[in-house]
Structure formats: structure tokens, C-alpha cells
PDB file of N, CA and C in Angstrom:
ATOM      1  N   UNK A   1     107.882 125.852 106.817  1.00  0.00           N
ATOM      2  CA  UNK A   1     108.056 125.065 105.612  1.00  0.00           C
ATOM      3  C   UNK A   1     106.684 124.687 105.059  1.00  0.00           C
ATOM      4  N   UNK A   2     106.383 125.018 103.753  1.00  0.00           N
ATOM      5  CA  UNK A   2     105.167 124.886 103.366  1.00  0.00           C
ATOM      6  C   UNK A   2     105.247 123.202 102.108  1.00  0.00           C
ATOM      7  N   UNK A   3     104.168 122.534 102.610  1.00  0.00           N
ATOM      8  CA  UNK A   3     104.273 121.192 101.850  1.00  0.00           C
ATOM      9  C   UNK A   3     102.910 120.855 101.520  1.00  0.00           C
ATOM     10  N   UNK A   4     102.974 120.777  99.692  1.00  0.00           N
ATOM     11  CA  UNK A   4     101.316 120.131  99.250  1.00  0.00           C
ATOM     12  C   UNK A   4     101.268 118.260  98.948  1.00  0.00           C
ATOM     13  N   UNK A   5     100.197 118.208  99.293  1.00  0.00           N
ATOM     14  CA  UNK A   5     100.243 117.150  98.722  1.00  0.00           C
ATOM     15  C   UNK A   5      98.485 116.838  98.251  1.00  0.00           C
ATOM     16  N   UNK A   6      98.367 116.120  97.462  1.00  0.00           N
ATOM     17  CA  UNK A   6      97.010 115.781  96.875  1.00  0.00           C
ATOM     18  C   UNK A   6      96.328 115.149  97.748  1.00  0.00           C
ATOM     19  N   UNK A   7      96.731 114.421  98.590  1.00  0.00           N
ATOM     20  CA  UNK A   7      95.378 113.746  99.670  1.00  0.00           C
ATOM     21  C   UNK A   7      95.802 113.912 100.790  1.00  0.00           C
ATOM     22  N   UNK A   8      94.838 114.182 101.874  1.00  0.00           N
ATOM     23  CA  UNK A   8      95.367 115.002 103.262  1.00  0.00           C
ATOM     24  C   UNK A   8      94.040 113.482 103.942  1.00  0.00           C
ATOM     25  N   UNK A   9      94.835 113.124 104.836  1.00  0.00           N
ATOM     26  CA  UNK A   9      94.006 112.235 105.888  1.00  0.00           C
ATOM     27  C   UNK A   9      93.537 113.121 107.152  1.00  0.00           C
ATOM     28  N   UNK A  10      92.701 113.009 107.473  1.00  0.00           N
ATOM     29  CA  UNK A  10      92.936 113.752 109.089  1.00  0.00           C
ATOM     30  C   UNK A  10      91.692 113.085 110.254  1.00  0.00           C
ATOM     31  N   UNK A  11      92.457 112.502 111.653  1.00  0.00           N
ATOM     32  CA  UNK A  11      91.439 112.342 112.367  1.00  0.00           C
ATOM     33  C   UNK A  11      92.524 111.552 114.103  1.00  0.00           C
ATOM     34  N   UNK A  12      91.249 110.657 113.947  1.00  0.00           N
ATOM     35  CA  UNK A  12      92.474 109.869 115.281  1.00  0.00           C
ATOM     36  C   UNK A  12      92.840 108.876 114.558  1.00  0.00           C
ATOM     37  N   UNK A  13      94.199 108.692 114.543  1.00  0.00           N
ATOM     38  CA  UNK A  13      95.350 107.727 115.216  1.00  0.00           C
ATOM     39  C   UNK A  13      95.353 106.964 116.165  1.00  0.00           C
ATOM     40  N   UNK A  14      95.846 105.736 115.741  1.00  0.00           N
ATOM     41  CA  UNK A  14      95.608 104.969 117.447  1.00  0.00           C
ATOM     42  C   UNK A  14      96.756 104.131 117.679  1.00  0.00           C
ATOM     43  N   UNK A  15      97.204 103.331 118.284  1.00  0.00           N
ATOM     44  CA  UNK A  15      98.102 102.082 118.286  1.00  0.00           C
ATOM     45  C   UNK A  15      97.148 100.683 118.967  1.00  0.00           C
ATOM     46  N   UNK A  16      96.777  99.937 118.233  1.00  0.00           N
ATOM     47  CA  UNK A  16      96.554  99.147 118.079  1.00  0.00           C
ATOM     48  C   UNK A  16      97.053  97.780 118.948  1.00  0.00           C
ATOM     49  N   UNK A  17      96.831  97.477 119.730  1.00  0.00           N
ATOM     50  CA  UNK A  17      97.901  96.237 120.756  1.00  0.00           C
ATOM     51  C   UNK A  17      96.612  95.467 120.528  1.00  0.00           C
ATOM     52  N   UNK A  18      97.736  94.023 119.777  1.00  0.00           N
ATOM     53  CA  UNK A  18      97.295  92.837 119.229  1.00  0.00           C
ATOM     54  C   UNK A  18      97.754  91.731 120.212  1.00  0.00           C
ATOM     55  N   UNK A  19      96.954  91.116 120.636  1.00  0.00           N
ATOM     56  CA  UNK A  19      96.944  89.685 121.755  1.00  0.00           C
ATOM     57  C   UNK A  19      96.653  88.707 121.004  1.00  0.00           C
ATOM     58  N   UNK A  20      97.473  88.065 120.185  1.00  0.00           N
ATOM     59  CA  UNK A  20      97.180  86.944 118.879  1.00  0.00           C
ATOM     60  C   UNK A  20      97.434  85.359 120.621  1.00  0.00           C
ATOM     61  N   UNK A  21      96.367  84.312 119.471  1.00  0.00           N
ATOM     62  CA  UNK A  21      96.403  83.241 120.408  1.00  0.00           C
ATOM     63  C   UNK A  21      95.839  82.661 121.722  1.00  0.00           C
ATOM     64  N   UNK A  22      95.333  83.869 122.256  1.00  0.00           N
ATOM     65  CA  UNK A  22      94.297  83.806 123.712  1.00  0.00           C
ATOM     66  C   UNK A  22      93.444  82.654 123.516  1.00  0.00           C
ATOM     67  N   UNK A  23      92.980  81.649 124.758  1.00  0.00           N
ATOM     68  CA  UNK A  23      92.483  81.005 124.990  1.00  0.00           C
ATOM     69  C   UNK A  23      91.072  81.202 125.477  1.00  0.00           C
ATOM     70  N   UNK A  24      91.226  82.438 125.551  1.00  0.00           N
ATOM     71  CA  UNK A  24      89.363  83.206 125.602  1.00  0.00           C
ATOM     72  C   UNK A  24      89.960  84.470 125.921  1.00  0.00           C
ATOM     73  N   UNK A  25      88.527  85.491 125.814  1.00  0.00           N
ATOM     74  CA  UNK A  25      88.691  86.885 125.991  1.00  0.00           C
ATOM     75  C   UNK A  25      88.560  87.547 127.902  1.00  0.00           C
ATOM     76  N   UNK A  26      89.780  87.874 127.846  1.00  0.00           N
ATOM     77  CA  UNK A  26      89.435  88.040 129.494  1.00  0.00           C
ATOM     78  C   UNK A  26      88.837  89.297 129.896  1.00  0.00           C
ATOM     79  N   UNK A  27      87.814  89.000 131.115  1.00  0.00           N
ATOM     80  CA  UNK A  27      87.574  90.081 131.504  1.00  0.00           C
ATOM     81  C   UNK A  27      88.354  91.055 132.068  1.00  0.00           C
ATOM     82  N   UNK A  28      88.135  92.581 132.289  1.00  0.00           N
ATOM     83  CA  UNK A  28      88.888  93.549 132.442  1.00  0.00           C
ATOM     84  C   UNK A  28      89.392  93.099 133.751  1.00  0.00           C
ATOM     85  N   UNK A  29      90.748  93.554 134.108  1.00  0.00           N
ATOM     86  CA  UNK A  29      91.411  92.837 135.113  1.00  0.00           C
ATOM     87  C   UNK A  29      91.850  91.813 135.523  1.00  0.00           C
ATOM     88  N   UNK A  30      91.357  91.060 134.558  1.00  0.00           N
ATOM     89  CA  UNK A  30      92.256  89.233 134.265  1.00  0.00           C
ATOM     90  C   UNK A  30      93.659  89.622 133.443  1.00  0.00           C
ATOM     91  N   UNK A  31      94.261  88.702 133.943  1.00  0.00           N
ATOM     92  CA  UNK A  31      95.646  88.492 133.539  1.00  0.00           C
ATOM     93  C   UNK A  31      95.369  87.398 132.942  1.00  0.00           C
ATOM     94  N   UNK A  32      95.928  86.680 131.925  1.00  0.00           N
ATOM     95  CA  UNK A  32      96.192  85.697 130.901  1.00  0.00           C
ATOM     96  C   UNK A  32      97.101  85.611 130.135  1.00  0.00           C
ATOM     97  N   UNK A  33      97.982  84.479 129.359  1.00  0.00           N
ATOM     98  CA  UNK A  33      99.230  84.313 128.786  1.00  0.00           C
ATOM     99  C   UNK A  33      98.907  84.432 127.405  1.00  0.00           C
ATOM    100  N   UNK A  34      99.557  85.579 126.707  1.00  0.00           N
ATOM    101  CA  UNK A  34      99.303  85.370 125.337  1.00  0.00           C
ATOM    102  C   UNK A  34     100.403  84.743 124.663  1.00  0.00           C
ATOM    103  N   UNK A  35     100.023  83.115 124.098  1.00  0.00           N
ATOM    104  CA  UNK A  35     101.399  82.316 123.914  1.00  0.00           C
ATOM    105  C   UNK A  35     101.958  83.111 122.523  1.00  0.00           C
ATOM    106  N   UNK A  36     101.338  83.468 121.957  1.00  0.00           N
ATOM    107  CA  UNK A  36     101.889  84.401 120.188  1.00  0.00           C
ATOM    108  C   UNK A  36     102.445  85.524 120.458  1.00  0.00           C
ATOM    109  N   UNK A  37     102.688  86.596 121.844  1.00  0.00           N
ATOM    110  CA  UNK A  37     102.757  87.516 122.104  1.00  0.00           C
ATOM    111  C   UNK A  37     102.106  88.639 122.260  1.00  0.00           C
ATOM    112  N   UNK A  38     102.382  89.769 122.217  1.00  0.00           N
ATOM    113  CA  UNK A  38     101.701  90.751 122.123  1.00  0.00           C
ATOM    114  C   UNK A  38     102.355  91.989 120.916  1.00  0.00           C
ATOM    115  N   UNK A  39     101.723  92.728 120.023  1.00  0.00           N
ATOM    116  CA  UNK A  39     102.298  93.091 118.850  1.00  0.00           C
ATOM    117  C   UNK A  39     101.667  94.877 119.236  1.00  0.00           C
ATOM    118  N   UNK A  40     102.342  96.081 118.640  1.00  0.00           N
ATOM    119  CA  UNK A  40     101.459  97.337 118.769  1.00  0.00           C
ATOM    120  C   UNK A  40     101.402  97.574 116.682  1.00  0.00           C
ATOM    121  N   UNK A  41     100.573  98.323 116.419  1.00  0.00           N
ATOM    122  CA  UNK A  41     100.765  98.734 115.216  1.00  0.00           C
ATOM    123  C   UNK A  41      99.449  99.611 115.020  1.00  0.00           C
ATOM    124  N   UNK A  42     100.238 100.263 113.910  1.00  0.00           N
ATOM    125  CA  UNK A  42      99.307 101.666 113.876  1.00  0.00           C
ATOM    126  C   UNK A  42      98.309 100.952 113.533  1.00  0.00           C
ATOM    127  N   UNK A  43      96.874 102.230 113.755  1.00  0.00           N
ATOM    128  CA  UNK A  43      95.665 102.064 113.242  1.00  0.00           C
ATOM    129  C   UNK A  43      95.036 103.118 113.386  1.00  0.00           C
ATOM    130  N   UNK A  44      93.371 103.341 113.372  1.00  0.00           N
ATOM    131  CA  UNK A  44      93.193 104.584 113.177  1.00  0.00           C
ATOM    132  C   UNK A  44      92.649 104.571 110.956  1.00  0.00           C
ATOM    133  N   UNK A  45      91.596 105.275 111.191  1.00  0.00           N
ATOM    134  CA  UNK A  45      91.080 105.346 109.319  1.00  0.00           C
ATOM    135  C   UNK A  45      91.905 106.312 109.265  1.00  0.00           C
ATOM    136  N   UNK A  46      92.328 107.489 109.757  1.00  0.00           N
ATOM    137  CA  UNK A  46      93.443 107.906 108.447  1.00  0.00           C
ATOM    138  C   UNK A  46      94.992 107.418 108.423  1.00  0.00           C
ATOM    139  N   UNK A  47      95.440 106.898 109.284  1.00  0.00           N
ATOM    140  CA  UNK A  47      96.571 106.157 109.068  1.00  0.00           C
ATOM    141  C   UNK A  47      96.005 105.063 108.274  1.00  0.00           C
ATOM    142  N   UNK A  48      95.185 104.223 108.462  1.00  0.00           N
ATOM    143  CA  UNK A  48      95.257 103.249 107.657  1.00  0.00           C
ATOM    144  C   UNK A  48      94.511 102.936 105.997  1.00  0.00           C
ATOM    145  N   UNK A  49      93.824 104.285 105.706  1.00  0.00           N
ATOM    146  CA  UNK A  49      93.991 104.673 104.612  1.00  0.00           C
ATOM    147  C   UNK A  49      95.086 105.354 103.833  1.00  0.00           C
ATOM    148  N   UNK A  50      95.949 106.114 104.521  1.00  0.00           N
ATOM    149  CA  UNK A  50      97.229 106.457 104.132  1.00  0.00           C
ATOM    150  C   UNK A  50      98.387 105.551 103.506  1.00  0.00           C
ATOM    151  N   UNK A  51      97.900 104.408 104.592  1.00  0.00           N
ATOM    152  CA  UNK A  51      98.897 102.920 104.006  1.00  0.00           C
ATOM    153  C   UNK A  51      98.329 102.470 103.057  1.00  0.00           C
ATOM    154  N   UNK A  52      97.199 102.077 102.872  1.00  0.00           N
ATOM    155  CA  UNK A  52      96.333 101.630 101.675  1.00  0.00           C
ATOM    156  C   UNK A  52      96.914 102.299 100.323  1.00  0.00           C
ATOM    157  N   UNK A  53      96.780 103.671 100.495  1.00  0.00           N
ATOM    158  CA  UNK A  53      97.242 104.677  99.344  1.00  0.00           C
ATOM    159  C   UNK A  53      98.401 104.441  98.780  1.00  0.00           C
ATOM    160  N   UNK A  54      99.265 104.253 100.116  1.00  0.00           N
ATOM    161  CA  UNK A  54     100.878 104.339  99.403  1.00  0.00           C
ATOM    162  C   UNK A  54     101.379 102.937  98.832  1.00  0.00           C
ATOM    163  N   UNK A  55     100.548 101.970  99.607  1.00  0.00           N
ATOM    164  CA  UNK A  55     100.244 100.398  99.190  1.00  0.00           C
ATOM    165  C   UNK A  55      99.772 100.374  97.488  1.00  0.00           C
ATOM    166  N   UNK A  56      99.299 101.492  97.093  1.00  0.00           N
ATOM    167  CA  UNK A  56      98.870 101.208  96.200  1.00  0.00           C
ATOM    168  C   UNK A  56      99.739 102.212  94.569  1.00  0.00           C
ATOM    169  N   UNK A  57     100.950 102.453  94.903  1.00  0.00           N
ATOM    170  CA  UNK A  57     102.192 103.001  94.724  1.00  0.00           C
ATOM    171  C   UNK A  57     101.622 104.562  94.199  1.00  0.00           C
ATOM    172  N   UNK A  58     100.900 105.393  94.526  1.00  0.00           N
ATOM    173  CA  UNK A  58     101.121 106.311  95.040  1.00  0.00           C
ATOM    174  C   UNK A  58     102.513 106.854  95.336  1.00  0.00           C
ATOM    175  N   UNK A  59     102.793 108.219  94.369  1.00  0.00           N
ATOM    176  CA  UNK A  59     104.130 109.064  94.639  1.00  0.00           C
ATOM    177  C   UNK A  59     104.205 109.599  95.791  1.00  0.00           C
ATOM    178  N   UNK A  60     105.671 108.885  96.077  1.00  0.00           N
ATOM    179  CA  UNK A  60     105.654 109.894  97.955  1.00  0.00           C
ATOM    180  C   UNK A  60     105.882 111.047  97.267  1.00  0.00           C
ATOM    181  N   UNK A  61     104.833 111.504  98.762  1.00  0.00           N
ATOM    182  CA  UNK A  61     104.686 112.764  99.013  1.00  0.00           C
ATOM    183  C   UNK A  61     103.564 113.037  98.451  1.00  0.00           C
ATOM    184  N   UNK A  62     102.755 112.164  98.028  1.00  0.00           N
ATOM    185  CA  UNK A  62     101.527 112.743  97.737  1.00  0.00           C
ATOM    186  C   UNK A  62     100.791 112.827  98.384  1.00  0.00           C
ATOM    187  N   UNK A  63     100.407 112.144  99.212  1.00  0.00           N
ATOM    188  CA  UNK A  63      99.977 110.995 100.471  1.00  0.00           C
ATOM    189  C   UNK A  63     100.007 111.968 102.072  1.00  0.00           C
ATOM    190  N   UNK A  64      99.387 112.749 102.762  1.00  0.00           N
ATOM    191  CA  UNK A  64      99.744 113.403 104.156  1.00  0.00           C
ATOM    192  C   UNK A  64      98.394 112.830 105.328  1.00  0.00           C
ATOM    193  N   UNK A  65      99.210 112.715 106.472  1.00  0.00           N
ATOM    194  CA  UNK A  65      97.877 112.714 107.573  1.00  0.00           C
ATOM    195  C   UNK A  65      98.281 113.379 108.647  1.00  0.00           C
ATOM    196  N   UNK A  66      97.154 114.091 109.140  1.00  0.00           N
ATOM    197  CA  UNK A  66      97.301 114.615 110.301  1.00  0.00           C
ATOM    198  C   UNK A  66      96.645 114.108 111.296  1.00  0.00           C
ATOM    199  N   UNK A  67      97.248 114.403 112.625  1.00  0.00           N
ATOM    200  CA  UNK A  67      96.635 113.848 113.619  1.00  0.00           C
ATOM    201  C   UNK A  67      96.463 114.399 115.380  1.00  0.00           C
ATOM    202  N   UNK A  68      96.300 114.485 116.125  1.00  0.00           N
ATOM    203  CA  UNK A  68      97.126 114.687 117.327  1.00  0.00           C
ATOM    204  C   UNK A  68      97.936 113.838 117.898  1.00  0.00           C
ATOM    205  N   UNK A  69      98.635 113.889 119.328  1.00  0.00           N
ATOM    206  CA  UNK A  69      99.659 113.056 120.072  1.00  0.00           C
ATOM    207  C   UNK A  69      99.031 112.924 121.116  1.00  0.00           C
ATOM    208  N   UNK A  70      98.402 112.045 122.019  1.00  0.00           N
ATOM    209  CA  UNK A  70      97.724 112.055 122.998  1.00  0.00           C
ATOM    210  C   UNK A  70      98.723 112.107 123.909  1.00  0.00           C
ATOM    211  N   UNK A  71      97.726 112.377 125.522  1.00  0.00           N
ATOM    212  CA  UNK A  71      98.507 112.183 126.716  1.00  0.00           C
ATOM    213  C   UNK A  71      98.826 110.826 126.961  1.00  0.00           C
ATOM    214  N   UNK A  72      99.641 109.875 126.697  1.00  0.00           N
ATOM    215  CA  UNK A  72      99.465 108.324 127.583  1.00  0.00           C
ATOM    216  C   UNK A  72     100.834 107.795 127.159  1.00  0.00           C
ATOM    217  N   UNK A  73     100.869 106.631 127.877  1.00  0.00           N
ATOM    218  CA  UNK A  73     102.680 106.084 127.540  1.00  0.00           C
ATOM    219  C   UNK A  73     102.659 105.702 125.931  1.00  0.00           C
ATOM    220  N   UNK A  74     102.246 106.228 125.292  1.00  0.00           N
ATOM    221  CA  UNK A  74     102.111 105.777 123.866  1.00  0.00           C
ATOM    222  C   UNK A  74     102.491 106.747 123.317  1.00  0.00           C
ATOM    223  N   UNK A  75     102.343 107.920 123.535  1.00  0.00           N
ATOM    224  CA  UNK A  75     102.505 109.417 122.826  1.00  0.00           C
ATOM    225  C   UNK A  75     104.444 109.286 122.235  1.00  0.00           C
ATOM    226  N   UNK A  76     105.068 108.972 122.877  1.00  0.00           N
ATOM    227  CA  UNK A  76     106.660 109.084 122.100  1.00  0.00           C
ATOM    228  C   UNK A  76     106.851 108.097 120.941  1.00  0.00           C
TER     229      UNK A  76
END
């Protein structure tokens, strides 16, 4: 299936895990309570120029990014 679109993103992707509320930054291997939770959300410059774009009402489908799928519990 062949698909154009006018702006092509391409690079890494990431997911993003947000620790809102910490009472300091712990060192690696500290455990600590994050009372706000913990949140994932994309990130990454071409995902988050992609959102910017379409944020900015941009016709779907104009709008594409590519990326890879890494190895890690995040990949599905």
C-alpha cells in the first residue's frame, strides 16, 4: 500500500515515564513514593513534532513518522 504525505518525521521514539511530585531525585536503585503517580507518554522529536503539527490542524494524513520498535517491555 503506497501512502504520501507532505511531512515525514523520522528518528527515535521514546516513552517517556513521568514521576510527578517526588520529594527529591533518587539515586539509581532507591525506591521512593511518587504521591501524583507515575504517567508513560510518548516522546521523542519526531513524535513530538508530529503532535505539534497536527495540534496545529494540519489535514490528516498529511502528517507521517517513522520510527523503529525497540527490544524492551515497552515495544507492544
Amino acid at each position: 500500500m503506497e501512502q504520501h504525505v507532505d511531512i515525514l518525521t523520522a528518528g527515535f521514539i521514546v516513552v517517556d515515564i513521568i514521576a510527578a511530585g517526588l520529594s527529591k531525585i533518587p539515586i539509581p536503585g532507591e525506591l521512593i513514593f511518587a504521591p501524583l503517580g507515575i504517567r508513560l507518554r510518548i516522546g521523542g522529536h519526531p513524535a513530538n513534532v508530529s503532535i505539534d503539527l497536527m495540534q496545529m490542524n494540519l489535514e490528516k494524513g498529511k502528517v507521517g513518522t517513522v520510527g523503529a520498535v525497540g527490544d524492551d517491555f515497552l515495544k507492544d
